[in-house]
Every structure is written in structure tokens, then in C-alpha cells.
PDB file of N, CA and C in Angstrom:
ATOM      1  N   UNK A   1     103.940 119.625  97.968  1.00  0.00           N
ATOM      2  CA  UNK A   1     102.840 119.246  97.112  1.00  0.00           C
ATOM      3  C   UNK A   1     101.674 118.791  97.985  1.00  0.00           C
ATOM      4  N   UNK A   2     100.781 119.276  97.639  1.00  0.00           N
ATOM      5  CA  UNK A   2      99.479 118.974  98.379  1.00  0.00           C
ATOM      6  C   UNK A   2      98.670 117.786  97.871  1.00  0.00           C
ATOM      7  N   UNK A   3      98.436 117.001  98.625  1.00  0.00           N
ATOM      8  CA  UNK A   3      97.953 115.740  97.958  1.00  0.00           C
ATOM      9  C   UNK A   3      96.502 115.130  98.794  1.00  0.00           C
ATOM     10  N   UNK A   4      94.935 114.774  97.682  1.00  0.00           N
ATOM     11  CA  UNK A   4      94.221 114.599  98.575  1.00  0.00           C
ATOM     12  C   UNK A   4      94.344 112.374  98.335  1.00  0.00           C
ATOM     13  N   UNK A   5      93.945 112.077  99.066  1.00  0.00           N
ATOM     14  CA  UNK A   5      93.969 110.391  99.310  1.00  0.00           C
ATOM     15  C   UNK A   5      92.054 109.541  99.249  1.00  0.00           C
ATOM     16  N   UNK A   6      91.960 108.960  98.371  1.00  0.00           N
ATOM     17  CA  UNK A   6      90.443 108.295  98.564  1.00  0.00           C
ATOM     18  C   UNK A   6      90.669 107.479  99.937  1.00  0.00           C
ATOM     19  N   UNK A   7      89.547 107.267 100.718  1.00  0.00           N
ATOM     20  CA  UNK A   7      89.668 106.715 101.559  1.00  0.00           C
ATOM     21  C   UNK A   7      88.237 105.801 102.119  1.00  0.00           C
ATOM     22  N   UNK A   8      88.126 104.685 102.131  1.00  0.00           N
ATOM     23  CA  UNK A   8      87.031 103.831 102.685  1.00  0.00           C
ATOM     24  C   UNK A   8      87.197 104.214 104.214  1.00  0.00           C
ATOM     25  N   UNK A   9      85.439 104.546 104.232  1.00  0.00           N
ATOM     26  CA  UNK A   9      84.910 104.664 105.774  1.00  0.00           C
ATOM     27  C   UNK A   9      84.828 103.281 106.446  1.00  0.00           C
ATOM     28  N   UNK A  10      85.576 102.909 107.612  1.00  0.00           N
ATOM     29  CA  UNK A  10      85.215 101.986 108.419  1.00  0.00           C
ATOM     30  C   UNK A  10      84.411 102.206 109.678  1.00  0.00           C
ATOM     31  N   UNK A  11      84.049 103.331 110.162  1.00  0.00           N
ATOM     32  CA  UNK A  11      83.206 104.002 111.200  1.00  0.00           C
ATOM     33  C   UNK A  11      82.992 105.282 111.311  1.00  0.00           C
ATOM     34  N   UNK A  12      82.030 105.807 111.692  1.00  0.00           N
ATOM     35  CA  UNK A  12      81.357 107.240 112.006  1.00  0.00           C
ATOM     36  C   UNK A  12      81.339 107.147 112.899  1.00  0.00           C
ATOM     37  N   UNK A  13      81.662 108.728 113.666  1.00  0.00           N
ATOM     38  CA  UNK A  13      80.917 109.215 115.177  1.00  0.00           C
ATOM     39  C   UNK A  13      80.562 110.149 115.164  1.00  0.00           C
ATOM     40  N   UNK A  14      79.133 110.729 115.372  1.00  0.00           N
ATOM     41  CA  UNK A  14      78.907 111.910 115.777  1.00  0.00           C
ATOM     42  C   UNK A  14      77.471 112.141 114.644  1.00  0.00           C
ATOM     43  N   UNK A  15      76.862 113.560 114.597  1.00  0.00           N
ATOM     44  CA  UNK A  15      75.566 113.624 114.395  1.00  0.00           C
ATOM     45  C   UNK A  15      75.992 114.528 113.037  1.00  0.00           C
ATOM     46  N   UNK A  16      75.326 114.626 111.766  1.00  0.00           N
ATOM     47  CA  UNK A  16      75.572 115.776 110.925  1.00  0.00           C
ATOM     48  C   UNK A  16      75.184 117.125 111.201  1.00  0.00           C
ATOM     49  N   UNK A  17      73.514 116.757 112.060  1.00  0.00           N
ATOM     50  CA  UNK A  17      73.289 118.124 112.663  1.00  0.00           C
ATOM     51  C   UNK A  17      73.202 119.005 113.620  1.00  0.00           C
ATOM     52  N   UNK A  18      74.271 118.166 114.480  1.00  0.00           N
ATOM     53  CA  UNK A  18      74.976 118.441 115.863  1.00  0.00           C
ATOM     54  C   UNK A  18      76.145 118.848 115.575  1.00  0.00           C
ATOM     55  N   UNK A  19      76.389 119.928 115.608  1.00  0.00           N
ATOM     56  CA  UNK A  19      78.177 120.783 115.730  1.00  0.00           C
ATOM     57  C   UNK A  19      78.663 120.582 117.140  1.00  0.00           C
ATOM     58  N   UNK A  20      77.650 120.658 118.142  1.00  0.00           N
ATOM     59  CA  UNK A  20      78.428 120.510 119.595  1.00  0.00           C
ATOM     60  C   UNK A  20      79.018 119.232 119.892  1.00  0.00           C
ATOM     61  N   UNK A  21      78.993 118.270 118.993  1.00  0.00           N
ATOM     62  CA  UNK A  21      79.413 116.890 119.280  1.00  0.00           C
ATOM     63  C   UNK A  21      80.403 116.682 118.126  1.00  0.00           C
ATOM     64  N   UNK A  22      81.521 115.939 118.715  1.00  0.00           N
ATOM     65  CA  UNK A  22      82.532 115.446 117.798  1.00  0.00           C
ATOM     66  C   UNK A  22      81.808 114.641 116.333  1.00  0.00           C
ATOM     67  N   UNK A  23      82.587 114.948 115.203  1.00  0.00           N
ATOM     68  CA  UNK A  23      81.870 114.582 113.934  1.00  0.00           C
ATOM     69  C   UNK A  23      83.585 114.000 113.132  1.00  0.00           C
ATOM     70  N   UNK A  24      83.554 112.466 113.465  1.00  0.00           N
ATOM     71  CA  UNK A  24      84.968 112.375 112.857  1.00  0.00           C
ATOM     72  C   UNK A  24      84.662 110.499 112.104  1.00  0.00           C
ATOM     73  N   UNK A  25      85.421 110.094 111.657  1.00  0.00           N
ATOM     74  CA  UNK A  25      85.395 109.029 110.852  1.00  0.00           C
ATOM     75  C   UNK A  25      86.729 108.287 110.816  1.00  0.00           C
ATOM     76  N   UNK A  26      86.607 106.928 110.999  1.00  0.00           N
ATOM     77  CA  UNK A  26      87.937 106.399 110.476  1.00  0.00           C
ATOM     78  C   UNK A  26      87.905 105.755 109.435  1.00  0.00           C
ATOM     79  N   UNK A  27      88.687 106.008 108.611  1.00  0.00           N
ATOM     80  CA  UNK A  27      88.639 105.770 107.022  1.00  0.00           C
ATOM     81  C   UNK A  27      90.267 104.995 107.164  1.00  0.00           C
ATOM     82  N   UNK A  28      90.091 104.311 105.683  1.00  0.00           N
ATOM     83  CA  UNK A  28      91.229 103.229 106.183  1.00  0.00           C
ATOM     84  C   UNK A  28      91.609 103.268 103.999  1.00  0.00           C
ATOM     85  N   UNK A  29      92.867 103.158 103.927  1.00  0.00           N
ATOM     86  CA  UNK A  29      93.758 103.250 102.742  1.00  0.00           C
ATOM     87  C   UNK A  29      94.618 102.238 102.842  1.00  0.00           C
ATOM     88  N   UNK A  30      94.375 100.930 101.858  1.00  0.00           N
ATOM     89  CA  UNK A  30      95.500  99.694 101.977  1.00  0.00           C
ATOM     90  C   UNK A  30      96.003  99.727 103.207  1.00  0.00           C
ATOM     91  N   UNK A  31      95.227  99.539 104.146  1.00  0.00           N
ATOM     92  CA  UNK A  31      96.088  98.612 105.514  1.00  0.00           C
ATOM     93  C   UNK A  31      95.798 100.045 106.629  1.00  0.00           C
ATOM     94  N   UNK A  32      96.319 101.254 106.230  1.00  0.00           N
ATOM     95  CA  UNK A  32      96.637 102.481 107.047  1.00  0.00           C
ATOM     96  C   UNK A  32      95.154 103.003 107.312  1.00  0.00           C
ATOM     97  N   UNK A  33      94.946 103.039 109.036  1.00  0.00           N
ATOM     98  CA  UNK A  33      93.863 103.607 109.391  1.00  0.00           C
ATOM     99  C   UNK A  33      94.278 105.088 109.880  1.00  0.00           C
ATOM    100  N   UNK A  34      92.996 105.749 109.794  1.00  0.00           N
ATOM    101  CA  UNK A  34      93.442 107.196 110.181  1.00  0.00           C
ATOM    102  C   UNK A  34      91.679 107.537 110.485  1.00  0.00           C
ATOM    103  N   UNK A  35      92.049 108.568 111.762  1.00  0.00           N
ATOM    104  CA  UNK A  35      90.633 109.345 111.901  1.00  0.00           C
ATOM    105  C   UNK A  35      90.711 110.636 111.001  1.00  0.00           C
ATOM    106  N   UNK A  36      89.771 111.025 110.787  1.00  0.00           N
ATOM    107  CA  UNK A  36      89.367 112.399 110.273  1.00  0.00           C
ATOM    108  C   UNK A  36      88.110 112.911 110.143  1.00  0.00           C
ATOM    109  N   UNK A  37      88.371 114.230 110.094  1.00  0.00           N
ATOM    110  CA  UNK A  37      86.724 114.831 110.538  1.00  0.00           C
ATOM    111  C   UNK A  37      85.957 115.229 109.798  1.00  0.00           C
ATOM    112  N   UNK A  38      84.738 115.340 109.842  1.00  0.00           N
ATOM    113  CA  UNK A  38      84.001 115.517 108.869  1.00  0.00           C
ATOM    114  C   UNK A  38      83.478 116.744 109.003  1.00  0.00           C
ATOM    115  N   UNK A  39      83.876 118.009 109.537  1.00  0.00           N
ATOM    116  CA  UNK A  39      83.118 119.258 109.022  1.00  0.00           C
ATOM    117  C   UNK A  39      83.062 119.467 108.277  1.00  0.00           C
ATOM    118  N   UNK A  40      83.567 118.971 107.243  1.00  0.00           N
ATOM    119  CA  UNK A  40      83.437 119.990 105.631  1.00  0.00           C
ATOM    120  C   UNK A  40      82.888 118.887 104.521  1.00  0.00           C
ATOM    121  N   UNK A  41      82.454 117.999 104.909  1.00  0.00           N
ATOM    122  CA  UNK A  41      82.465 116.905 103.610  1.00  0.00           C
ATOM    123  C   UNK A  41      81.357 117.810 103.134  1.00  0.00           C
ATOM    124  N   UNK A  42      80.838 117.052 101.715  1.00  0.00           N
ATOM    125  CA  UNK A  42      80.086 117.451 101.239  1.00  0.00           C
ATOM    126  C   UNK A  42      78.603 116.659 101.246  1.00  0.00           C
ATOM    127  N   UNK A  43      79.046 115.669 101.817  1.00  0.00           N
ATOM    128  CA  UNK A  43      77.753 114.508 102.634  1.00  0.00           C
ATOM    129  C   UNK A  43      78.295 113.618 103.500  1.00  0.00           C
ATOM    130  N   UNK A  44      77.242 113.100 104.548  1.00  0.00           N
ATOM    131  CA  UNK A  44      77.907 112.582 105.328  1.00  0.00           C
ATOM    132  C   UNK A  44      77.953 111.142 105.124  1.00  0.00           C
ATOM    133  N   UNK A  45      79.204 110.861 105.668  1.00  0.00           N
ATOM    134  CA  UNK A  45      78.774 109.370 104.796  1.00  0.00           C
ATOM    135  C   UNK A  45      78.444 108.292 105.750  1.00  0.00           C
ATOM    136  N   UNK A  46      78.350 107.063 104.836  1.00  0.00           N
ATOM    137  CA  UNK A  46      77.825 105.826 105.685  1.00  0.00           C
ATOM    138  C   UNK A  46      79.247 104.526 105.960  1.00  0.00           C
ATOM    139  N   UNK A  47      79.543 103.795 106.562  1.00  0.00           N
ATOM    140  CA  UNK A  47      80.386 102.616 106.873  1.00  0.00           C
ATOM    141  C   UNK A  47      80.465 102.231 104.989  1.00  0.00           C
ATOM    142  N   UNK A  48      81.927 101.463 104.856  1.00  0.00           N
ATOM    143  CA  UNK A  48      81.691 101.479 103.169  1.00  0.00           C
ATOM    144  C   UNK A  48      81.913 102.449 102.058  1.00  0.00           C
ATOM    145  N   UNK A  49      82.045 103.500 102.764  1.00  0.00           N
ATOM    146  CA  UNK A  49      81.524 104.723 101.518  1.00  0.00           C
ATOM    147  C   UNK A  49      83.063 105.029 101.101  1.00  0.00           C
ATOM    148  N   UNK A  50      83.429 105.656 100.215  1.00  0.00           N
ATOM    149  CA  UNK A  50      84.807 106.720  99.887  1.00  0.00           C
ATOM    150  C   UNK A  50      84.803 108.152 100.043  1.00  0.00           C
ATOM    151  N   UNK A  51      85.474 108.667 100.680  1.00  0.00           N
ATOM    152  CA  UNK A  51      85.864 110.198 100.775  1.00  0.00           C
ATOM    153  C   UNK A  51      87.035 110.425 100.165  1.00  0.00           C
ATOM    154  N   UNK A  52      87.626 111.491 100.044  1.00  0.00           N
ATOM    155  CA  UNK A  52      88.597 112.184  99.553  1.00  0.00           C
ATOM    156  C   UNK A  52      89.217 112.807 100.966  1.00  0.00           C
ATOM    157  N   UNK A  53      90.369 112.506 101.639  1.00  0.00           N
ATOM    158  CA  UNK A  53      90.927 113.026 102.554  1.00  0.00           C
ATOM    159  C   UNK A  53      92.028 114.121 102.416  1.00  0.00           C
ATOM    160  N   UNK A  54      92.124 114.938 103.090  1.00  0.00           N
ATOM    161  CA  UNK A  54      92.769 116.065 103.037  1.00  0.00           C
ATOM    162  C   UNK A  54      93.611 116.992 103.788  1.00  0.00           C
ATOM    163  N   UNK A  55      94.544 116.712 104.959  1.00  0.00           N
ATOM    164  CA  UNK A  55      95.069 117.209 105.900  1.00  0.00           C
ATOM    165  C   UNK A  55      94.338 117.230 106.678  1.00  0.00           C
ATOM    166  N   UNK A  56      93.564 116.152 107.175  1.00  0.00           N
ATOM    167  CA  UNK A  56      93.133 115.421 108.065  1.00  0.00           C
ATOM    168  C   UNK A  56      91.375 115.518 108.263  1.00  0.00           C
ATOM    169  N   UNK A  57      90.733 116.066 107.279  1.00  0.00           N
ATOM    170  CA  UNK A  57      89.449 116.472 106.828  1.00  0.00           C
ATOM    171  C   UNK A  57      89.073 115.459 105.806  1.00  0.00           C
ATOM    172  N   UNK A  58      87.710 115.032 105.886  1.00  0.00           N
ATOM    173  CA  UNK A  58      86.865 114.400 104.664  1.00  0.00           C
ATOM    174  C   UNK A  58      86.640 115.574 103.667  1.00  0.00           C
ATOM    175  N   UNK A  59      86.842 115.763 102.681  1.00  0.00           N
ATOM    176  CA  UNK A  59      86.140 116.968 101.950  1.00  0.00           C
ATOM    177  C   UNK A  59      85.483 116.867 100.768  1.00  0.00           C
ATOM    178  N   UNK A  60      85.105 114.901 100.587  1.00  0.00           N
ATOM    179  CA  UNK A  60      84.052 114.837  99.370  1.00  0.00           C
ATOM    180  C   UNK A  60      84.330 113.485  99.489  1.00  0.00           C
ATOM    181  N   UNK A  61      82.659 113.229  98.733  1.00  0.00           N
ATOM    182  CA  UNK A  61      82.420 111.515  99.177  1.00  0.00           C
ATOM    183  C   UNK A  61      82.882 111.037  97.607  1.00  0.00           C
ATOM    184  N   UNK A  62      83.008 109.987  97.378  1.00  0.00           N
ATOM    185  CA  UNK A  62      82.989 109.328  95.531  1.00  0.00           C
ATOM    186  C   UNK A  62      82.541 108.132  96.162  1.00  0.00           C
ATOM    187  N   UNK A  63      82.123 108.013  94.564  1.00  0.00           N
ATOM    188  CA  UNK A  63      81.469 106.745  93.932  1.00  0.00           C
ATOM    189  C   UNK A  63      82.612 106.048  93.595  1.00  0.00           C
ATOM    190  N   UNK A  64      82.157 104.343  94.850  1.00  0.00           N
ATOM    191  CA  UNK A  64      83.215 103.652  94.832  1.00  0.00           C
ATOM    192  C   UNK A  64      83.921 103.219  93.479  1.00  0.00           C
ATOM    193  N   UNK A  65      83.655 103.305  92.411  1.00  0.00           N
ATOM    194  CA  UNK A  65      84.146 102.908  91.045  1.00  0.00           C
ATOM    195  C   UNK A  65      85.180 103.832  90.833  1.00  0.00           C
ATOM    196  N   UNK A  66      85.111 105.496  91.036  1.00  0.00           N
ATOM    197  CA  UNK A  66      85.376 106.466  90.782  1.00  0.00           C
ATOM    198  C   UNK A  66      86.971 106.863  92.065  1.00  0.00           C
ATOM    199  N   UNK A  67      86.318 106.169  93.518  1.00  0.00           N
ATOM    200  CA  UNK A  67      87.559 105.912  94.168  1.00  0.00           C
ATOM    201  C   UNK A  67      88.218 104.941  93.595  1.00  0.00           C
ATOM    202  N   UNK A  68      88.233 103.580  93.394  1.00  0.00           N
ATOM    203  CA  UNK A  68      88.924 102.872  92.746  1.00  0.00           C
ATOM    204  C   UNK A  68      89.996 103.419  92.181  1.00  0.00           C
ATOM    205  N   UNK A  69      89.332 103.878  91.105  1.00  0.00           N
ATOM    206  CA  UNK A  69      90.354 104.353  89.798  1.00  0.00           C
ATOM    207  C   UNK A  69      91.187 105.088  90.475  1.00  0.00           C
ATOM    208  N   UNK A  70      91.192 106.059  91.396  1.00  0.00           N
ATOM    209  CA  UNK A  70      92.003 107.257  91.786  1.00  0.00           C
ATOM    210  C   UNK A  70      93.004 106.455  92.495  1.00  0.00           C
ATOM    211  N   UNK A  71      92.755 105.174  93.339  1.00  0.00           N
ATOM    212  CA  UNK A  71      93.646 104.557  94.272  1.00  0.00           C
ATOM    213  C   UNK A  71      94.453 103.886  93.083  1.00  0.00           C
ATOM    214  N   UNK A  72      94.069 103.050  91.985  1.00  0.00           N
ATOM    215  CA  UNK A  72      95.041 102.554  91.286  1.00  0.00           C
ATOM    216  C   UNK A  72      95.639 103.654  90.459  1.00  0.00           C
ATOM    217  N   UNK A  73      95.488 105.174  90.204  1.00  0.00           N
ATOM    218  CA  UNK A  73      96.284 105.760  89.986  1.00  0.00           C
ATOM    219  C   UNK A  73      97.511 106.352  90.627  1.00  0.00           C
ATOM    220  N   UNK A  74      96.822 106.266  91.718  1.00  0.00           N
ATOM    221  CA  UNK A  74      97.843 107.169  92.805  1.00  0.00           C
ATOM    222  C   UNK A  74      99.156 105.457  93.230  1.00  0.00           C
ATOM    223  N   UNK A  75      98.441 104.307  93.429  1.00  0.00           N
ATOM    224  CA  UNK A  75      99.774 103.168  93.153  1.00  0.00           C
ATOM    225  C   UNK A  75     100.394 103.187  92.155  1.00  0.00           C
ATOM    226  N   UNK A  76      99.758 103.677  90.593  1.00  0.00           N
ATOM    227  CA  UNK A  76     100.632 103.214  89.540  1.00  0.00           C
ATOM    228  C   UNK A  76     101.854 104.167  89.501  1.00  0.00           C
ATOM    229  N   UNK A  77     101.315 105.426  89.998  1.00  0.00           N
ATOM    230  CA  UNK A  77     101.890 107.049  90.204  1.00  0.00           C
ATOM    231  C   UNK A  77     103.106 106.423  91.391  1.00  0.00           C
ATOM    232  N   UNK A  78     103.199 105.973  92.435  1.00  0.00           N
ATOM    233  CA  UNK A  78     104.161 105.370  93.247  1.00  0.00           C
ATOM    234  C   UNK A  78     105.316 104.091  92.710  1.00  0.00           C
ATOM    235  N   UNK A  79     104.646 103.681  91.844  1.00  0.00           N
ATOM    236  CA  UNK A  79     105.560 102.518  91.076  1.00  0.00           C
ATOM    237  C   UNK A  79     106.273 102.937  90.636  1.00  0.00           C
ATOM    238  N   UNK A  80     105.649 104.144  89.515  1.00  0.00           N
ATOM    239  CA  UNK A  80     106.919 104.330  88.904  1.00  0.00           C
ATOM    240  C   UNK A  80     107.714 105.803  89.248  1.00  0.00           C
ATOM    241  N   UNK A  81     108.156 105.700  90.834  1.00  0.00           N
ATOM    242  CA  UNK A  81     108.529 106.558  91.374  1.00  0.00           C
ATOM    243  C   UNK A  81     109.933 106.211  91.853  1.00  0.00           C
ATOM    244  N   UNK A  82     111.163 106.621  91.366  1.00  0.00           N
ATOM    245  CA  UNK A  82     112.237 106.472  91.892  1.00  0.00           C
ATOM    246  C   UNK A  82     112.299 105.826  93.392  1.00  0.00           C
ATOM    247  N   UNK A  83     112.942 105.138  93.351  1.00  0.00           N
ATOM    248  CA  UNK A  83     112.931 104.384  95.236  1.00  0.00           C
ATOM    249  C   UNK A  83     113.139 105.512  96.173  1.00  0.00           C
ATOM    250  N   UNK A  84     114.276 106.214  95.818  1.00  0.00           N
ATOM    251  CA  UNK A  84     114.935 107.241  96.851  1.00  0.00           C
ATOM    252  C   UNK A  84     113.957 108.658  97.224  1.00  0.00           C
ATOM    253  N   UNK A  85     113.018 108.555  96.269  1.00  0.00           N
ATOM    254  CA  UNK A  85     111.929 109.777  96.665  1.00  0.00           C
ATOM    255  C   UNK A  85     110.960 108.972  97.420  1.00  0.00           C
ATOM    256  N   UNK A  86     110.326 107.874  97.774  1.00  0.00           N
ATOM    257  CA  UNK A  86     110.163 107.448  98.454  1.00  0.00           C
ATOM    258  C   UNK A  86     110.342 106.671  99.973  1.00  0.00           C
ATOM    259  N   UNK A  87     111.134 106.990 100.207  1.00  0.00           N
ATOM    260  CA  UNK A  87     111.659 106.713 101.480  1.00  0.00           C
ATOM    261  C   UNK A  87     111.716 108.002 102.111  1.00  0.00           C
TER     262      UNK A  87
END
């Protein structure tokens, strides 16, 4: 199952309209930091912002209200998830 994750930006590196330079972000999900890159977003974002992460790609920014909701769905979606599929 393919699954994308909202994710708060905690840092940018790199230029939107520079391809020759690394273009990546660390975005951070309850506690778990992770880099990922931003060739494909659909804007680039700022420190603060939400993306939609995707096998290791940004591939769309949301409106933090709009991430919200998706993160307390995707916990409520884990709650009530058998223990043993989780592990």
C-alpha cells in the first residue's frame, strides 16, 4: 500500500531555480525527522509549512488546518489498528 504522510518543514536547502544545486528539506512527523527532496513539489516551501511526503519526495504543500486533519486521521486510522499489524 502506498501511503503519502503530511509533514512540517523544519529547514530548506537549496535554490527553486537552481537544479544544479541540491534542493531537499527536513520535514519532521510527531518526533520522526526525515530529509526529502523537493523536485517535484508543487511550491516551494518555507520553515513551518506542510507538505505531503512520498517515497522520499515533497509532492504538495497544504494548508496547515488541512495537514492537521490528515495527521489526526492517519493516528485515528493507527488506533484502531490491530497491534500485530503494527509491529
Amino acid at each position: 500500500m502506498c501511503l503519502a504522510i503530511p509533514m512540517r518543514v523544519t529547514r530548506v536547502e537549496g535554490d527553486p531555480d537552481d537544479f544544479t544545486i541540491s534542493q531537499v528539506a527536513t520535514v519532521d512527523a510527531d518526533g520522526i525527522s526525515k530529509e526529502v527532496r523537493l523536485d517535484i513539489v508543487d511550491h516551494w516551501p518555507n520553515v513551518g509549512d506542510y507538505v505531503i511526503v512520498h517515497a522520499g519526495f515533497a509532492i504538495h504543500t497544504l494548508v496547515e488546518e488541512e495537514a492537521k486533519k490528515n495527521i489526526a486521521l492517519l493516528k485515528e486510522l493507527a488506533d484502531s489498528m490491530p497491534q500485530e499489524l503494527l509491529t
